[in-house]
N, C-alpha and C. Protein backbone atom coordinates (compact mmCIF):
# COMPACT_ATOMS: atom_id res chain seq x y z
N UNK A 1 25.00 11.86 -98.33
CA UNK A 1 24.43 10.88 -99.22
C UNK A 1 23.99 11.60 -100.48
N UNK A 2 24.37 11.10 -102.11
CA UNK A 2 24.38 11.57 -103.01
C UNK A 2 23.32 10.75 -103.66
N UNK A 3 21.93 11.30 -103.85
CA UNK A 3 20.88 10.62 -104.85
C UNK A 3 20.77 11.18 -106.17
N UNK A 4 20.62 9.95 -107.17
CA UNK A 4 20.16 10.58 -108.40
C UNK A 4 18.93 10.00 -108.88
N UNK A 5 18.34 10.79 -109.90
CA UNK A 5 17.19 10.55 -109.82
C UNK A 5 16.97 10.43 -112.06
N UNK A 6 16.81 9.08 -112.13
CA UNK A 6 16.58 8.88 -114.09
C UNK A 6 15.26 8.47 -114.19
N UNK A 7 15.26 9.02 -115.49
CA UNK A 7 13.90 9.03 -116.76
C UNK A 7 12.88 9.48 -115.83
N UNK A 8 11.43 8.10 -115.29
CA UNK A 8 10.25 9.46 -115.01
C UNK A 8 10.11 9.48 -113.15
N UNK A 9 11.51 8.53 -112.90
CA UNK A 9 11.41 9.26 -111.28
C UNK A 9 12.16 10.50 -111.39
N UNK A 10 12.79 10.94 -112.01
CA UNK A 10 13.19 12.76 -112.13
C UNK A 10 11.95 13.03 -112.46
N UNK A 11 11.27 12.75 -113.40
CA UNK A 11 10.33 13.64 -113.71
C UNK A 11 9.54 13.64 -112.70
N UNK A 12 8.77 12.70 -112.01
CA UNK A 12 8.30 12.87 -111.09
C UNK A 12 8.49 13.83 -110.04
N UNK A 13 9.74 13.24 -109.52
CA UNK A 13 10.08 13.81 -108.18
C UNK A 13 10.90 15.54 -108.75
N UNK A 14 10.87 15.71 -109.84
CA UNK A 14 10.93 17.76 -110.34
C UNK A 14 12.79 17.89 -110.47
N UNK A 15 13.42 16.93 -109.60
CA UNK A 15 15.01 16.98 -109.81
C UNK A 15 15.77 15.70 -110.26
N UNK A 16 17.09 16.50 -110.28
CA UNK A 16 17.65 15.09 -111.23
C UNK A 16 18.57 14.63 -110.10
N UNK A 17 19.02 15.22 -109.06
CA UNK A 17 20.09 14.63 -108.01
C UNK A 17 20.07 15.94 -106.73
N UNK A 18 20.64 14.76 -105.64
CA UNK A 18 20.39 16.21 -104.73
C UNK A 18 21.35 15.43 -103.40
N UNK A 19 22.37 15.87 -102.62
CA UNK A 19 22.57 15.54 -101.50
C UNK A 19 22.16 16.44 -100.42
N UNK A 20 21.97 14.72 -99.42
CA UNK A 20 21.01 15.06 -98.25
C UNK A 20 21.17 14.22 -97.17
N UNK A 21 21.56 14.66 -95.81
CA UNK A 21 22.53 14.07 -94.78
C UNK A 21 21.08 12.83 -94.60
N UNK A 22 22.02 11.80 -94.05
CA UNK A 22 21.54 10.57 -94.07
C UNK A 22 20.06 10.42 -92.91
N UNK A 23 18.73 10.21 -93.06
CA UNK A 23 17.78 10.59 -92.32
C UNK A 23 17.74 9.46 -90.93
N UNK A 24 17.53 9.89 -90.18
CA UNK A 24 17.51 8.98 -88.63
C UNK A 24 16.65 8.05 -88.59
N UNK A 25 17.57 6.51 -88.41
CA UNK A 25 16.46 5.49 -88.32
C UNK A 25 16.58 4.64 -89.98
N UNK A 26 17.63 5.38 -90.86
CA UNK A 26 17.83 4.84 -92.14
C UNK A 26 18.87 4.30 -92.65
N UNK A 27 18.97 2.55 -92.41
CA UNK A 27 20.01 1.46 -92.74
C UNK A 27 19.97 0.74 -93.85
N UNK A 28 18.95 0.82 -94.80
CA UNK A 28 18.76 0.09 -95.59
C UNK A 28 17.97 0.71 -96.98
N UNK A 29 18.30 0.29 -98.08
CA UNK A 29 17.67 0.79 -99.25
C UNK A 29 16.02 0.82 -98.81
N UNK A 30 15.41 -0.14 -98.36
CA UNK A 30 14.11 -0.15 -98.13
C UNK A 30 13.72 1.20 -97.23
N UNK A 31 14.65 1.39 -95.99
CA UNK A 31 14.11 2.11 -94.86
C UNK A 31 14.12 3.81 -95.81
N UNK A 32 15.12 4.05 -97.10
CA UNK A 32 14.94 5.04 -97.71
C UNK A 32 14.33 5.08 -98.46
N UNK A 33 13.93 3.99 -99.10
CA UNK A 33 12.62 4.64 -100.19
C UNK A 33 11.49 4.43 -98.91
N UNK A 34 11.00 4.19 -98.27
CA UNK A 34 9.86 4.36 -96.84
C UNK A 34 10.04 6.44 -96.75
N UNK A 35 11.10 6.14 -96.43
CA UNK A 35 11.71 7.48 -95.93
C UNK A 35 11.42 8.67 -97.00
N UNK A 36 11.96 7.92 -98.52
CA UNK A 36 11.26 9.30 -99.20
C UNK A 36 9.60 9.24 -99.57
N UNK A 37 9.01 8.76 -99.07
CA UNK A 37 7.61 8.34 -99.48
C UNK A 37 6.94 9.30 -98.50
N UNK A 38 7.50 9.53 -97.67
CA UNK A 38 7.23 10.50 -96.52
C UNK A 38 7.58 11.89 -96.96
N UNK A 39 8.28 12.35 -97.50
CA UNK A 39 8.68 13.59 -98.33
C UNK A 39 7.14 14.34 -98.90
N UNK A 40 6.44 13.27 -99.97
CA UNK A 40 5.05 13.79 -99.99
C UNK A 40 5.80 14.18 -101.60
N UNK A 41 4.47 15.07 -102.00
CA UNK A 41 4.07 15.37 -103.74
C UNK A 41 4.85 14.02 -104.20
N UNK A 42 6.04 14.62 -105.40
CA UNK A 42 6.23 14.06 -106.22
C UNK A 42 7.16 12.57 -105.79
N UNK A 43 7.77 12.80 -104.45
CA UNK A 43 8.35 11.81 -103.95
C UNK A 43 7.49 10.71 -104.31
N UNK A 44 6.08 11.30 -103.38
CA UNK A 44 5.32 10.02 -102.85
C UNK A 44 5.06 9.51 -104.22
N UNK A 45 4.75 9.83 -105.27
CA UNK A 45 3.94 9.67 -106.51
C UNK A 45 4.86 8.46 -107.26
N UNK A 46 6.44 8.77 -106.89
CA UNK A 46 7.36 8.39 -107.35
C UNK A 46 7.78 6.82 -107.00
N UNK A 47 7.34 7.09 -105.64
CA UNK A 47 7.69 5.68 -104.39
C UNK A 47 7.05 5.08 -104.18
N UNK A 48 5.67 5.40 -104.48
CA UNK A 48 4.57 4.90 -103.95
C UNK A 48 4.44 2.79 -104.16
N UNK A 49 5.27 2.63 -105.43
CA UNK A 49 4.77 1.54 -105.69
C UNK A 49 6.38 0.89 -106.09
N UNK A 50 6.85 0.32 -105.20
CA UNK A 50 8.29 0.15 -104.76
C UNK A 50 8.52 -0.72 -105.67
N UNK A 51 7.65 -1.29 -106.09
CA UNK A 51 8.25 -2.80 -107.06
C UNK A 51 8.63 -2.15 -108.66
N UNK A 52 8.42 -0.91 -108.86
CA UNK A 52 8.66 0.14 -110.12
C UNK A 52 9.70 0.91 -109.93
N UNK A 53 10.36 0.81 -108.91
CA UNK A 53 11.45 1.65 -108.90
C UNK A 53 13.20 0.82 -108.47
N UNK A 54 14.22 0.68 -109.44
CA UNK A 54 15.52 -0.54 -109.25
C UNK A 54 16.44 0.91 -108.37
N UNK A 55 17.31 0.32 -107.91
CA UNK A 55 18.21 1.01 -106.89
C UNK A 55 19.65 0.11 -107.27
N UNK A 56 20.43 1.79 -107.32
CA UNK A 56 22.15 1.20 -107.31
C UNK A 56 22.90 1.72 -106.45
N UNK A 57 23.69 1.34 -105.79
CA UNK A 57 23.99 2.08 -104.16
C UNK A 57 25.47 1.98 -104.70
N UNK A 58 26.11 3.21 -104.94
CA UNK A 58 28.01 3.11 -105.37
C UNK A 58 27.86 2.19 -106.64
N UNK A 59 26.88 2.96 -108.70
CA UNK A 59 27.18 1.96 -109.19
C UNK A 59 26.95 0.57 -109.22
N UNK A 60 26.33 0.06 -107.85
CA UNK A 60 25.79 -1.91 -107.74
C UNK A 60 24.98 -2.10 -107.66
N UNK A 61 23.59 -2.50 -108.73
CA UNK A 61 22.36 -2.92 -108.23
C UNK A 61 22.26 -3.42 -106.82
N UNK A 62 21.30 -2.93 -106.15
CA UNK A 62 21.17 -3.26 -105.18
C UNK A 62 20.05 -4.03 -104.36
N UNK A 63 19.76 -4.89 -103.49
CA UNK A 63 18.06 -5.56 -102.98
C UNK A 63 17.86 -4.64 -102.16
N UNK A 64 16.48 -4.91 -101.89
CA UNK A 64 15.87 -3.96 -101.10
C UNK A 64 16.62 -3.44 -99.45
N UNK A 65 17.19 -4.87 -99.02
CA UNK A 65 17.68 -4.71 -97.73
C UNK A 65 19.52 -3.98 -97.95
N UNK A 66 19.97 -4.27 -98.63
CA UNK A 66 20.96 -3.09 -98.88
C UNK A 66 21.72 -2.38 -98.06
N UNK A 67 22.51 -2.38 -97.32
CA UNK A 67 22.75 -1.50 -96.26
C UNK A 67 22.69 -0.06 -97.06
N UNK A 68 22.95 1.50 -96.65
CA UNK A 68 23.31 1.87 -96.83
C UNK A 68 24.13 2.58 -95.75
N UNK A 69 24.88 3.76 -96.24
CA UNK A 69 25.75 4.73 -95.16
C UNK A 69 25.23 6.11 -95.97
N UNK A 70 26.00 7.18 -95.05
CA UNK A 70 25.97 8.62 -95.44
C UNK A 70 26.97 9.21 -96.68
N UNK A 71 28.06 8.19 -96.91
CA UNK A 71 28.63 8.34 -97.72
C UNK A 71 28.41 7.36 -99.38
N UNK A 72 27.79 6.79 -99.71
CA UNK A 72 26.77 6.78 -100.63
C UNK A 72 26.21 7.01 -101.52
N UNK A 73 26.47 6.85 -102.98
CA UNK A 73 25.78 7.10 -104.10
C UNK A 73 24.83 6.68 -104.19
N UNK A 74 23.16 6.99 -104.19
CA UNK A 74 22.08 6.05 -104.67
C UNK A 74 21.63 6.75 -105.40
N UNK A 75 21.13 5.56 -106.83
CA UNK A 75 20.46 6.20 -107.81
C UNK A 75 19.25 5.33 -107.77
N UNK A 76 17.95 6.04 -108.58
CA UNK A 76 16.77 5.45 -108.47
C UNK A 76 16.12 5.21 -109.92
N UNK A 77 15.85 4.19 -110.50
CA UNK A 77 15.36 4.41 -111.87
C UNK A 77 14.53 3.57 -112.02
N UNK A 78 13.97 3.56 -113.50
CA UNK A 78 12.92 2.38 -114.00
C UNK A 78 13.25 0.98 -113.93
N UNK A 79 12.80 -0.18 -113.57
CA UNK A 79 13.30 -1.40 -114.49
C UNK A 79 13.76 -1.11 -115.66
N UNK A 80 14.76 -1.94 -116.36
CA UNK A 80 15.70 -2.41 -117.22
C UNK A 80 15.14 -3.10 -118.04
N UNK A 81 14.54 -3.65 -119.13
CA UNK A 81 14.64 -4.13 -120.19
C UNK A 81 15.30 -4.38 -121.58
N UNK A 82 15.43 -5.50 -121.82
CA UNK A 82 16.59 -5.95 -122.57
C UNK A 82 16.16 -6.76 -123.76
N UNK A 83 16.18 -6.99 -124.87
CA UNK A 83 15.89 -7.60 -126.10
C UNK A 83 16.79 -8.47 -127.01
């Protein structure tokens, strides 16, 4: 599973992308951001408040319930605003 990480959840969490075999017990976009909240420092700082952070799983915005797999692009970023 391939995560990336834009604007201040990189900054937060200290990296910009990182693969990392898929964690046990994790089917769904939700059950991984739970999952990295558990990581601790900058994760948690990052995750802490789920409604601040949008998810694209392969490129596709994604909802919280989301499946995912091990093979998997997820990226994690700010809300989107548009004018």
């Amino acid at each position: 599973m391939k995560l990336l990480y834009f604007a201040w959840v990189r900054e937060k969490t200290g990296i910009g992308e990182e693969t990392i075999t898929m964690p046990e017990g994790v089917t769904t976009v939700e059950d991984l951001v739970s999952w990295m909240i558990t990581r601790g420092g900058g994760f948690e700082a990052a995750f802490a408040d789920k409604s601040t952070v949008r998810v694209a799983v392969n490129q596709e915005y994604a909802k919280i319930d989301w499946p995912v797999t091990d093979d998997d692009e997820i990226a994690f970023f700010p809300p989107v605003t548009g004018g």
